[in-house]
C-alpha atoms as a PDB file:
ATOM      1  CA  UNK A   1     195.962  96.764  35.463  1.00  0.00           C
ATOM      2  CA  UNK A   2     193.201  94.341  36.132  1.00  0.00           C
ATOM      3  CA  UNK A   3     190.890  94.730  38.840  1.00  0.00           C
ATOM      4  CA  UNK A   4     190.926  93.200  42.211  1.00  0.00           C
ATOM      5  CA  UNK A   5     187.184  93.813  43.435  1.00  0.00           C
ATOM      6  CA  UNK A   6     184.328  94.415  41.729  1.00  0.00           C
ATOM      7  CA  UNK A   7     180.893  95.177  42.606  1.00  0.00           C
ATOM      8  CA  UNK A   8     177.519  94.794  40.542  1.00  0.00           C
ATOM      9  CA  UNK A   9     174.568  96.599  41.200  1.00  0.00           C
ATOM     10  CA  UNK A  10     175.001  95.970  45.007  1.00  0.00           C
ATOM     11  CA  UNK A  11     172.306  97.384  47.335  1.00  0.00           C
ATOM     12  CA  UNK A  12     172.802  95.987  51.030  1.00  0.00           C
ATOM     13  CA  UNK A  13     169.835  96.150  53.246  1.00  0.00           C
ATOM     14  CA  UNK A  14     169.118  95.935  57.208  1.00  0.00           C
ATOM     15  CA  UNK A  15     165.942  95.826  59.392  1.00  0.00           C
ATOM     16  CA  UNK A  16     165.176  98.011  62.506  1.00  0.00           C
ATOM     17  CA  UNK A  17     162.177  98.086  64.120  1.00  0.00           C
ATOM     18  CA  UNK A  18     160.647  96.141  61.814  1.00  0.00           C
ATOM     19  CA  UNK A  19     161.447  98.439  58.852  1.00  0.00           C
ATOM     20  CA  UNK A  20     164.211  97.907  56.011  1.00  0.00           C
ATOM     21  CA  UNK A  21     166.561 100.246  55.501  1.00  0.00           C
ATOM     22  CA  UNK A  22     168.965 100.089  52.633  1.00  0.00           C
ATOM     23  CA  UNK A  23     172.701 101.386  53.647  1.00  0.00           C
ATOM     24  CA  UNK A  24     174.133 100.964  50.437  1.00  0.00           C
ATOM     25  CA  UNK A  25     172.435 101.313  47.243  1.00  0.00           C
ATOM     26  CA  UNK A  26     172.712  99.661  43.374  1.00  0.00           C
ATOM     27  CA  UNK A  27     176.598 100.430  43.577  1.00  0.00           C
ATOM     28  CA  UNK A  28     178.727  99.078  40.805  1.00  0.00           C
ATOM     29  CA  UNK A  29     182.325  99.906  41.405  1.00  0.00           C
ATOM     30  CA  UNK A  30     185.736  98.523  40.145  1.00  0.00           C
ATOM     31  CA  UNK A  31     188.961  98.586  42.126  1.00  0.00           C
ATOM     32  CA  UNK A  32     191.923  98.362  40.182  1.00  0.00           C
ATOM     33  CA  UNK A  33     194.822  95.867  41.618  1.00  0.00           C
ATOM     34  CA  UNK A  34     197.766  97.775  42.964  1.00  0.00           C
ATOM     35  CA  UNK A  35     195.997 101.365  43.532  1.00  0.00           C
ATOM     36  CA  UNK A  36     194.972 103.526  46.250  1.00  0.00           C
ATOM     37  CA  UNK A  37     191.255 104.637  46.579  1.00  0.00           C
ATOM     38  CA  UNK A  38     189.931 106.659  49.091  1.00  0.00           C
ATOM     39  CA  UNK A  39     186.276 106.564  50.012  1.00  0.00           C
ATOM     40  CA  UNK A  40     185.010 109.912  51.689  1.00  0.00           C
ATOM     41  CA  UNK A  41     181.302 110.376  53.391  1.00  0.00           C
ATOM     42  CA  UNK A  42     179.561 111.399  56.645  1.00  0.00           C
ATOM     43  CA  UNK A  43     178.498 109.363  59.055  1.00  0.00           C
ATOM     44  CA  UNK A  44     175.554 107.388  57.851  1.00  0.00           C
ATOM     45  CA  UNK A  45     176.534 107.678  54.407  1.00  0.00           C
ATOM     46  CA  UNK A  46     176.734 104.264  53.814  1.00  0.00           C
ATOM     47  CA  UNK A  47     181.397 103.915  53.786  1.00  0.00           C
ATOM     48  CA  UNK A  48     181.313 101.861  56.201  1.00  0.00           C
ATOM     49  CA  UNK A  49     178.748  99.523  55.130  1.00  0.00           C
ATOM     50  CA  UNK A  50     180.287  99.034  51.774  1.00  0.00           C
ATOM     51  CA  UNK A  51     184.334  98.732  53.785  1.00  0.00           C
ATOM     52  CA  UNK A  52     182.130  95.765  55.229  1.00  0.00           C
ATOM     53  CA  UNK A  53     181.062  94.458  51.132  1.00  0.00           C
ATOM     54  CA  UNK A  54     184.485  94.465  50.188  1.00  0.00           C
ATOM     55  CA  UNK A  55     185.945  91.658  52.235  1.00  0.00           C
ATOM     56  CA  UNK A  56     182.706  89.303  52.592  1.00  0.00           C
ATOM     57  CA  UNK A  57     181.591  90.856  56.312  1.00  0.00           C
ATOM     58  CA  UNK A  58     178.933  92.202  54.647  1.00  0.00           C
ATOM     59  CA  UNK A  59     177.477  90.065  51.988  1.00  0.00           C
ATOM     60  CA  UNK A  60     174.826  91.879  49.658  1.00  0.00           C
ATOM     61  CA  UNK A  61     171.422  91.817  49.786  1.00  0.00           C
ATOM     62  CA  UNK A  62     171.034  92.080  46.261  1.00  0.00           C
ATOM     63  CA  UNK A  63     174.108  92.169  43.228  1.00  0.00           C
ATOM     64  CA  UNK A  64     177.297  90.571  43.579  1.00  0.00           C
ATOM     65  CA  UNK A  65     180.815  91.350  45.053  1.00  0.00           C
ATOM     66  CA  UNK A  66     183.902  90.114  43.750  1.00  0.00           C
ATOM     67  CA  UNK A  67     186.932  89.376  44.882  1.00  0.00           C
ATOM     68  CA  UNK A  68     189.528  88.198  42.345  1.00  0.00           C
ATOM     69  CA  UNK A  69     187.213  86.216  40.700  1.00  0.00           C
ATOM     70  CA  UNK A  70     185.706  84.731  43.625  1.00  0.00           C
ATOM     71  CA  UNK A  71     181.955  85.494  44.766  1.00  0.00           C
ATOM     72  CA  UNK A  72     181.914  86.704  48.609  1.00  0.00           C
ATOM     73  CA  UNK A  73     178.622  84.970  48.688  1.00  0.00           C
ATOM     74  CA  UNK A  74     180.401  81.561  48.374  1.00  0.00           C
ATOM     75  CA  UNK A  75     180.525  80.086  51.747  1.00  0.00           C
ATOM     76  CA  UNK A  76     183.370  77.740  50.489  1.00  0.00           C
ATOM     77  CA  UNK A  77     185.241  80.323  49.539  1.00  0.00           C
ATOM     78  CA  UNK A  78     184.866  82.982  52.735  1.00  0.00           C
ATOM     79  CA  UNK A  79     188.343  82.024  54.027  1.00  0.00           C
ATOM     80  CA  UNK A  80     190.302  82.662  50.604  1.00  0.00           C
ATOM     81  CA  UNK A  81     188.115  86.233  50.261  1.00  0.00           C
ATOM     82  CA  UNK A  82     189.499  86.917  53.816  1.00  0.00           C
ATOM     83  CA  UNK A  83     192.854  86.194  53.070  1.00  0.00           C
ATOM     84  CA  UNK A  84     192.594  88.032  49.970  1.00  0.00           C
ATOM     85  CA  UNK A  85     191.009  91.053  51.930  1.00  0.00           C
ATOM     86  CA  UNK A  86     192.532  92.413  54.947  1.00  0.00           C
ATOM     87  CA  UNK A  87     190.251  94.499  57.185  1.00  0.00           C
ATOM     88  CA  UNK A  88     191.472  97.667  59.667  1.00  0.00           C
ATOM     89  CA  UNK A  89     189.068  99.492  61.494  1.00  0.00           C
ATOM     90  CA  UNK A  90     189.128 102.136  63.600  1.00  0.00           C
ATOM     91  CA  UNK A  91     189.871 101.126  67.278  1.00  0.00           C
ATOM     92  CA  UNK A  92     193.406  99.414  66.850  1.00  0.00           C
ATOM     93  CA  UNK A  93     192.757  98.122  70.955  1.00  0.00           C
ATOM     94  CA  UNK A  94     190.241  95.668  69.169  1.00  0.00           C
ATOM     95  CA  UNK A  95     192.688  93.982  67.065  1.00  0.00           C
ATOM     96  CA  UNK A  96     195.560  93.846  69.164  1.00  0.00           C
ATOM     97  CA  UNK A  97     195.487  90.852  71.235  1.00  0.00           C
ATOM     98  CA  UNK A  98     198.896  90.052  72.726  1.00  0.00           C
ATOM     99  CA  UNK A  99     201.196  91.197  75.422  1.00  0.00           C
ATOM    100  CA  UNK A 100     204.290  91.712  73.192  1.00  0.00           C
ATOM    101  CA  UNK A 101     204.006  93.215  69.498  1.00  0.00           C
ATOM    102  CA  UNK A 102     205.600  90.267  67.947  1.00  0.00           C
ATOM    103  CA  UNK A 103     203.408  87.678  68.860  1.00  0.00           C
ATOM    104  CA  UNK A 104     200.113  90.113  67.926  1.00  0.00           C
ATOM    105  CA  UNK A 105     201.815  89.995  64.465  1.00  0.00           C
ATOM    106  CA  UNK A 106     202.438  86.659  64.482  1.00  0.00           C
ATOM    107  CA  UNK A 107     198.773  85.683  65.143  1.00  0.00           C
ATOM    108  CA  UNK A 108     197.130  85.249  61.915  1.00  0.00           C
ATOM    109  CA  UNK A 109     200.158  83.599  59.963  1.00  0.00           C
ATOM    110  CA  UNK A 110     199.860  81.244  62.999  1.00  0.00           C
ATOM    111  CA  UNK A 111     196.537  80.647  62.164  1.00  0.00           C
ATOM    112  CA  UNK A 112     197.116  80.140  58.951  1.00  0.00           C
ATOM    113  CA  UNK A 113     199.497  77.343  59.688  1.00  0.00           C
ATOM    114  CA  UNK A 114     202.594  78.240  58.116  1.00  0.00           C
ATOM    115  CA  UNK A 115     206.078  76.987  59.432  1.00  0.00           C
ATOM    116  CA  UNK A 116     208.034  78.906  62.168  1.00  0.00           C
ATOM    117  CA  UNK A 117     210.690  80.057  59.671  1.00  0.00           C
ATOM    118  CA  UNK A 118     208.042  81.495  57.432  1.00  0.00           C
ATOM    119  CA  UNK A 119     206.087  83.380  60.750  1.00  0.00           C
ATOM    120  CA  UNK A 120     209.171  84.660  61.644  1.00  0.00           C
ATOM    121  CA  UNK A 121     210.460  86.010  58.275  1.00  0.00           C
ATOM    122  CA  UNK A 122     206.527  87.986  57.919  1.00  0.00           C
ATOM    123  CA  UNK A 123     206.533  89.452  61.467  1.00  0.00           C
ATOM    124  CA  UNK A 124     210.102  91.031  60.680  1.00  0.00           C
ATOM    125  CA  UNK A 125     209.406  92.127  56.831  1.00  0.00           C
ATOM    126  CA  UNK A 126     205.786  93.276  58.434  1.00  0.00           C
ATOM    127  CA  UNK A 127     206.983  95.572  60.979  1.00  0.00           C
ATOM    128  CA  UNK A 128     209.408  96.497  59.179  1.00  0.00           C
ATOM    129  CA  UNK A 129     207.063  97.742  56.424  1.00  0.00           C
ATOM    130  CA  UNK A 130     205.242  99.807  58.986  1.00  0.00           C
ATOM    131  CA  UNK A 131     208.373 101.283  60.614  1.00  0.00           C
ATOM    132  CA  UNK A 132     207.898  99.665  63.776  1.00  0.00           C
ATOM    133  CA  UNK A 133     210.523  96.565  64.168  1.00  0.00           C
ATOM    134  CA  UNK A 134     212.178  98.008  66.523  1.00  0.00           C
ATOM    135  CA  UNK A 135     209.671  98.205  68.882  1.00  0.00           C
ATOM    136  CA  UNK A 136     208.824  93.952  68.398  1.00  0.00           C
ATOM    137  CA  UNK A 137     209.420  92.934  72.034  1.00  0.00           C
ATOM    138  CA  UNK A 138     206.881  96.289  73.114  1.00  0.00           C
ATOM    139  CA  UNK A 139     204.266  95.931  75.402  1.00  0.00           C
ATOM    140  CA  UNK A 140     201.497  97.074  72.504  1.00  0.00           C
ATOM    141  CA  UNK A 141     199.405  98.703  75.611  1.00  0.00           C
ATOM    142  CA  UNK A 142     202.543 101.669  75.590  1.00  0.00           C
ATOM    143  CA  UNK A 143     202.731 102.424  72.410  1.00  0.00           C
ATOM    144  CA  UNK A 144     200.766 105.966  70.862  1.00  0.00           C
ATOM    145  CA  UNK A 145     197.688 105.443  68.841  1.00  0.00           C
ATOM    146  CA  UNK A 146     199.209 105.924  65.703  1.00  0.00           C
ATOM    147  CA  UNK A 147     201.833 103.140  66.792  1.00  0.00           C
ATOM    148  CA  UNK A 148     199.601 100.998  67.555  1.00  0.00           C
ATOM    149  CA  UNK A 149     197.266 101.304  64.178  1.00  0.00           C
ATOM    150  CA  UNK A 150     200.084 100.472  62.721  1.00  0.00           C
ATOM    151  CA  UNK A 151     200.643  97.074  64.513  1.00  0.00           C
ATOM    152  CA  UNK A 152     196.991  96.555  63.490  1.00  0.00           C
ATOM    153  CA  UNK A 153     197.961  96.617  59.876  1.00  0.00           C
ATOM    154  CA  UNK A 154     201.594  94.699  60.357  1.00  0.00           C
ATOM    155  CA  UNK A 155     199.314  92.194  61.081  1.00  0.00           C
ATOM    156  CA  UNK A 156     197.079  91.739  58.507  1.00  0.00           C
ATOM    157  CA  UNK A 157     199.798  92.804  55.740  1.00  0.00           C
ATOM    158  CA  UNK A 158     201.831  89.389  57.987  1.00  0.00           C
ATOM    159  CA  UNK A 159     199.022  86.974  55.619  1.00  0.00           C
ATOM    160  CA  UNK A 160     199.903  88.794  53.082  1.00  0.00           C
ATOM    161  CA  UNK A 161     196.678  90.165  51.554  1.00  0.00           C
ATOM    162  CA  UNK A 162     195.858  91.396  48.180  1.00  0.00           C
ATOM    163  CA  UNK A 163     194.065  94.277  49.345  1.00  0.00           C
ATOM    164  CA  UNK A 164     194.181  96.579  52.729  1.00  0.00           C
ATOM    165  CA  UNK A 165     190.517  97.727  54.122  1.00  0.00           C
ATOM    166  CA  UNK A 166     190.652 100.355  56.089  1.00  0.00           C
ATOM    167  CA  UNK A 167     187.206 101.403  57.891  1.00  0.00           C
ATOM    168  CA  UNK A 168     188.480 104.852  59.670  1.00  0.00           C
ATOM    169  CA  UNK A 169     191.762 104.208  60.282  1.00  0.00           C
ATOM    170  CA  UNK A 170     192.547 107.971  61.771  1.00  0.00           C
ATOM    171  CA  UNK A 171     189.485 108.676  63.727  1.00  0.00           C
ATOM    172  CA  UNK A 172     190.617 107.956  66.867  1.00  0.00           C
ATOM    173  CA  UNK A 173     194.152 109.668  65.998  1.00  0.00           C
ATOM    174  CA  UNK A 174     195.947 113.022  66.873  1.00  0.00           C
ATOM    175  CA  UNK A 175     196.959 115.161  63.631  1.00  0.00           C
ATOM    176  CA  UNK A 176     200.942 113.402  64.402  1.00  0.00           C
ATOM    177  CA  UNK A 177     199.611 109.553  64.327  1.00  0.00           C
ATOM    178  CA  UNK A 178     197.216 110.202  61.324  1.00  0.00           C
ATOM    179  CA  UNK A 179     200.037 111.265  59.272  1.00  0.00           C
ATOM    180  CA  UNK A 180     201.890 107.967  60.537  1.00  0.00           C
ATOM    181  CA  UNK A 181     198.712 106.060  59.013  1.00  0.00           C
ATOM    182  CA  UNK A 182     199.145 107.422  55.319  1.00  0.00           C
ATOM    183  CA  UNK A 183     202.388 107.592  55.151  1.00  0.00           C
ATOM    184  CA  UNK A 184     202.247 103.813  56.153  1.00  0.00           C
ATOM    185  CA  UNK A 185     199.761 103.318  53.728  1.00  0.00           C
ATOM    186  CA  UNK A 186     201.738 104.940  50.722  1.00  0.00           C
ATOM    187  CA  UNK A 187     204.630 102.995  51.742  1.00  0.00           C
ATOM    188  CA  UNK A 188     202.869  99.669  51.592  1.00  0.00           C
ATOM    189  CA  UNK A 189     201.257 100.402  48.182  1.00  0.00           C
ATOM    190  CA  UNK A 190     204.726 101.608  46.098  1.00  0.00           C
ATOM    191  CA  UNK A 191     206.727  99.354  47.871  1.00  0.00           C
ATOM    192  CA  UNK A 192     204.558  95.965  48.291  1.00  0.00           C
ATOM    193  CA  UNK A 193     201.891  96.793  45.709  1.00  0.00           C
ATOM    194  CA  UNK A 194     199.325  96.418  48.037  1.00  0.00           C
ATOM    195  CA  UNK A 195     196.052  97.770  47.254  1.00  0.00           C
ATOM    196  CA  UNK A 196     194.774 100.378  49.739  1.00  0.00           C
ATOM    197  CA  UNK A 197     190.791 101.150  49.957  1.00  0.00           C
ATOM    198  CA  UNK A 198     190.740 103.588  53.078  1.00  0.00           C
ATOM    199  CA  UNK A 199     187.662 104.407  54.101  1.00  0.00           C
ATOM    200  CA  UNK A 200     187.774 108.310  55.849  1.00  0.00           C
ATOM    201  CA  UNK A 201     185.894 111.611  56.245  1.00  0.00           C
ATOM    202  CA  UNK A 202     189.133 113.784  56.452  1.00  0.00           C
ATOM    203  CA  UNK A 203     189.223 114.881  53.204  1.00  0.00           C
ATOM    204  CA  UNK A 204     193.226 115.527  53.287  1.00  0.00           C
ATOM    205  CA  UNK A 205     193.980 112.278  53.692  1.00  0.00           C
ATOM    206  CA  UNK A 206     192.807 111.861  49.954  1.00  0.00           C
ATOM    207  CA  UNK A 207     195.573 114.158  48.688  1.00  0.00           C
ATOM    208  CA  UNK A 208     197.328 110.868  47.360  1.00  0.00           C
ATOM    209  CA  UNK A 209     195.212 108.632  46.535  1.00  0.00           C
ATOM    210  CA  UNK A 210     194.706 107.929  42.741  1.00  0.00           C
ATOM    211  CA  UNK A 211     191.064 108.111  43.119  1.00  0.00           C
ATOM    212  CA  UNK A 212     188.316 109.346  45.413  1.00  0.00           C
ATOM    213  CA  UNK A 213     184.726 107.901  45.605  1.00  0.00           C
ATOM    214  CA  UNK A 214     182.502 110.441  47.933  1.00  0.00           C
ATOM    215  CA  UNK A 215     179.136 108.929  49.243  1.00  0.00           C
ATOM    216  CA  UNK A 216     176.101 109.824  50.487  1.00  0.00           C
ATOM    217  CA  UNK A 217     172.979 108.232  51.712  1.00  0.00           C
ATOM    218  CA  UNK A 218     174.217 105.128  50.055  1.00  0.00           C
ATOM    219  CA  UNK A 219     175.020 106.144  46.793  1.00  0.00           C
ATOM    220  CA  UNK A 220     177.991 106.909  45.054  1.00  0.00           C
ATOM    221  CA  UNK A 221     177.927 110.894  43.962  1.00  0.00           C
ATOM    222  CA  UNK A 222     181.023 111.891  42.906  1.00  0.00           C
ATOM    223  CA  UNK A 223     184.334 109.345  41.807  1.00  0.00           C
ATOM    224  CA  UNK A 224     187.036 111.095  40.270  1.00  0.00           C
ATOM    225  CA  UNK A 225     191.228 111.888  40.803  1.00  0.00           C
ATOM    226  CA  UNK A 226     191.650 114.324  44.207  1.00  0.00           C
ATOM    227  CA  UNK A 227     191.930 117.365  42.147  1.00  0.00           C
ATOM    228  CA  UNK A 228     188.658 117.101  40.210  1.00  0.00           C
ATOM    229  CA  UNK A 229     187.198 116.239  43.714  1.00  0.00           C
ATOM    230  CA  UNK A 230     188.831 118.858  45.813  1.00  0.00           C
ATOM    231  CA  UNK A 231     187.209 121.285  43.000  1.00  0.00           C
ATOM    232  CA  UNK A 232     183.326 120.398  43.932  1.00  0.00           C
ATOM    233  CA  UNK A 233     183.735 122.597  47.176  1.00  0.00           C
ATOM    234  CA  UNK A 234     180.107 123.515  47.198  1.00  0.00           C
ATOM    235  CA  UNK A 235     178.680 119.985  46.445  1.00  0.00           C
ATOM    236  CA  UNK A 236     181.135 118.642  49.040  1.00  0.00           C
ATOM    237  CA  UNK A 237     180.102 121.260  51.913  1.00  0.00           C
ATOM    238  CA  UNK A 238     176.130 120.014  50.887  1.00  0.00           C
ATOM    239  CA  UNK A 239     177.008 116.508  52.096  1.00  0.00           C
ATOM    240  CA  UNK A 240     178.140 117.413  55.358  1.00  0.00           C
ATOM    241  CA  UNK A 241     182.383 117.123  54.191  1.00  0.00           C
ATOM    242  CA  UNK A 242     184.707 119.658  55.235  1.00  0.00           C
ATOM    243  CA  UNK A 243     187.561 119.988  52.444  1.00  0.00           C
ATOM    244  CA  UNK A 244     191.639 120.544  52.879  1.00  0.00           C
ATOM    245  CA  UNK A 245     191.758 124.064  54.038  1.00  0.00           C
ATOM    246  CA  UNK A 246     194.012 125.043  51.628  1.00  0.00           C
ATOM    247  CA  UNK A 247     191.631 123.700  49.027  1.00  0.00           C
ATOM    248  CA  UNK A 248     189.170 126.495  50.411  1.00  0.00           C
ATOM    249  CA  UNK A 249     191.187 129.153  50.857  1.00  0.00           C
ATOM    250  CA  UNK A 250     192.227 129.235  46.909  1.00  0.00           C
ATOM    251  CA  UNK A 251     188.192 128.690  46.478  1.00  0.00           C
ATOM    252  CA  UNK A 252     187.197 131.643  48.286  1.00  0.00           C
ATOM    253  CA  UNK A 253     190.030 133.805  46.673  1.00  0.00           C
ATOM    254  CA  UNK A 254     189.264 132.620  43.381  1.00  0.00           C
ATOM    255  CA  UNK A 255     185.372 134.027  44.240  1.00  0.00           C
ATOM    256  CA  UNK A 256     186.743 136.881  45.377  1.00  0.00           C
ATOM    257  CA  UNK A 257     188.457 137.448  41.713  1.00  0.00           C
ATOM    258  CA  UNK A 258     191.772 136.287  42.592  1.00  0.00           C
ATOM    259  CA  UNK A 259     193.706 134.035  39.877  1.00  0.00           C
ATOM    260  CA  UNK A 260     194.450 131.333  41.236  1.00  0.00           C
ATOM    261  CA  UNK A 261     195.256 127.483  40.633  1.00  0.00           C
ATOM    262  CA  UNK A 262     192.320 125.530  42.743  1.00  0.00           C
ATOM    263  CA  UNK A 263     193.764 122.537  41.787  1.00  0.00           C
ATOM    264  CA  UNK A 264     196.841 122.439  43.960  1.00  0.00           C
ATOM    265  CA  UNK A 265     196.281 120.959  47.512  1.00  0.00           C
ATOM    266  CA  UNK A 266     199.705 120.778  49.393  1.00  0.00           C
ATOM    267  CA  UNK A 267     200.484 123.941  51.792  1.00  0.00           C
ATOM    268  CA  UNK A 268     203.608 124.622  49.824  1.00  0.00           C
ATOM    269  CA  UNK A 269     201.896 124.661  46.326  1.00  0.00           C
ATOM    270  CA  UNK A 270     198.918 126.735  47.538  1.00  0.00           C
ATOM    271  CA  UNK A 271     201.772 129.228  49.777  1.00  0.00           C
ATOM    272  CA  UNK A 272     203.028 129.386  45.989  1.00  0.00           C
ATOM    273  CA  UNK A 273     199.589 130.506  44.309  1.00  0.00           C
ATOM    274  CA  UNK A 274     198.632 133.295  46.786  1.00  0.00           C
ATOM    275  CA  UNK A 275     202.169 134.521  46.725  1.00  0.00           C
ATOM    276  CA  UNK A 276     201.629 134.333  42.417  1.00  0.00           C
ATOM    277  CA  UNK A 277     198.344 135.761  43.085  1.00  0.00           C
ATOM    278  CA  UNK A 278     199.656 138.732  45.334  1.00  0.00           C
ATOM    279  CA  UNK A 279     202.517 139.509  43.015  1.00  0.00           C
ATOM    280  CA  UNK A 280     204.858 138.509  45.726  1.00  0.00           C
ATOM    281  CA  UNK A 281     207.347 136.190  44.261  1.00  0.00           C
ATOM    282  CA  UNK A 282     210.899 136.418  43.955  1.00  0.00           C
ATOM    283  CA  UNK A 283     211.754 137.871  40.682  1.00  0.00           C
END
């Protein structure tokens, strides 16, 4: 599996006040076409900044990013890395710009002058891949959060990116319209191959990704599968992340001399470990 984006030694810096501040810091990092990463940190850790790298918004201060191939410092090429690139963020009311859920979709394959036919057939496959067609002649203004995040991404996924960029997808979610959000997302990476970079601080949502880069203070600290993650509980807490409660309830039973399995992160897997752990299984 080749890789999609790549970053060398990127450090991207700002100035407040008359004083430069660098947000992200000498970050080389490889995201491999067709997978799911999820990028964990508190605020000010810098996720944000580099969600911002990955599609050209941001272009480094020093190193490069690229983009299959292409250099995001290439004005010439800024369009292609866009297309290439999709970008969510958080507040799906900034994205969504028309009065019926259709034509919002239809927006940026109209801008990308493509034929009626061809609009028409990526609006329906679009919401369709979200779960959402039939609500196409909505008013987007009465649909939930989590239905309307997912508008959001029917239409970037309608230009048909590469890659999905999602800068805190879920923060302005209830528990319900999160779990609308990943599911969407898993859907659109084993069924369209798109690769997913969600940016996040709720460390569940990272239960299936294939990988999991935590931040902090601009700097990568920790990149590794979920489970290898999940297990740094004390170097997690230190950076201001909560993790999955279940992941700290087998942590503080395993302190407590209990043998358990603190890899496990699902609630049925971890019901299964205390009920091992208690002697409580059916025999």
């Amino acid at each position: 599996m080749d890789n999609i984006i790549e970053l060398k030694n990127v450090t991207y810096e700002y100035t407040e006040e008359d004083k430069v501040y660098a947000a992200v810091k000498n970050i080389s990092l490889d995201i491999k076409r067709g997978s799911f990463t999820v990028i964990l940190g508190h605020n000010g850790s810098g996720k944000s900044t580099l969600a911002k790298l990955l599609n050209g918004l941001n272009k480094p201060t020093f190193g490069d990013v690229m983009v299959d191939g292409i250099n995001t410092k290439s004005e010439e090429d800024e369009l292609k890395v866009k297309s290439l690139v999709g970008m969510v963020f958080q507040n799906p009311d900034n994205q969504l710009i028309a009065s019926i859920v259709e034509e919002d979709v239809a927006f940026g394959p109209e801008n990308l002058g493509l034929e009626p036919s061809l609009i028409r057939q990526r609006v329906d496959e679009a919401l369709k891949a979200v779960d959402m067609y039939d609500f196409k002649r909505s008013t987007p203004h009465r649909l939930s959060g989590g239905q309307k995040q997912r508008i959001a991404i029917a239409g970037i996924i309608a230009m048909e990116p590469a890659c999905l960029v999602l800068d805190e997808p879920t923060a302005m979610l209830d528990p319900k319209g999160r779990a609308e959000i990943i599911e969407t997302l898993i859907r659109l990476k084993e069924q369209k191959g798109i690769t997913i970079v969600l940016i996040t601080h709720y460390m569940e949502e990272a239960e299936n990704a294939d990988r999991v880069i935590v931040m902090n203070d601009g700097e990568i600290i920790a990149d590794d599968k979920p489970k290898e993650i999940f297990k740094c509980v004390k170097k997690l807490k230190e950076v201001g992340l909560d993790v999955p409660q279940t992941t700290e309830l087998l942590y503080e039973l395993k302190e407590k001399g209990f043998k358990v399995n603190t890899n496990v992160i699902s609630v049925e897997l971890t019901a299964k470990e205390i009920a091992k752990a208690l002697n409580l299984e059916e025999k």
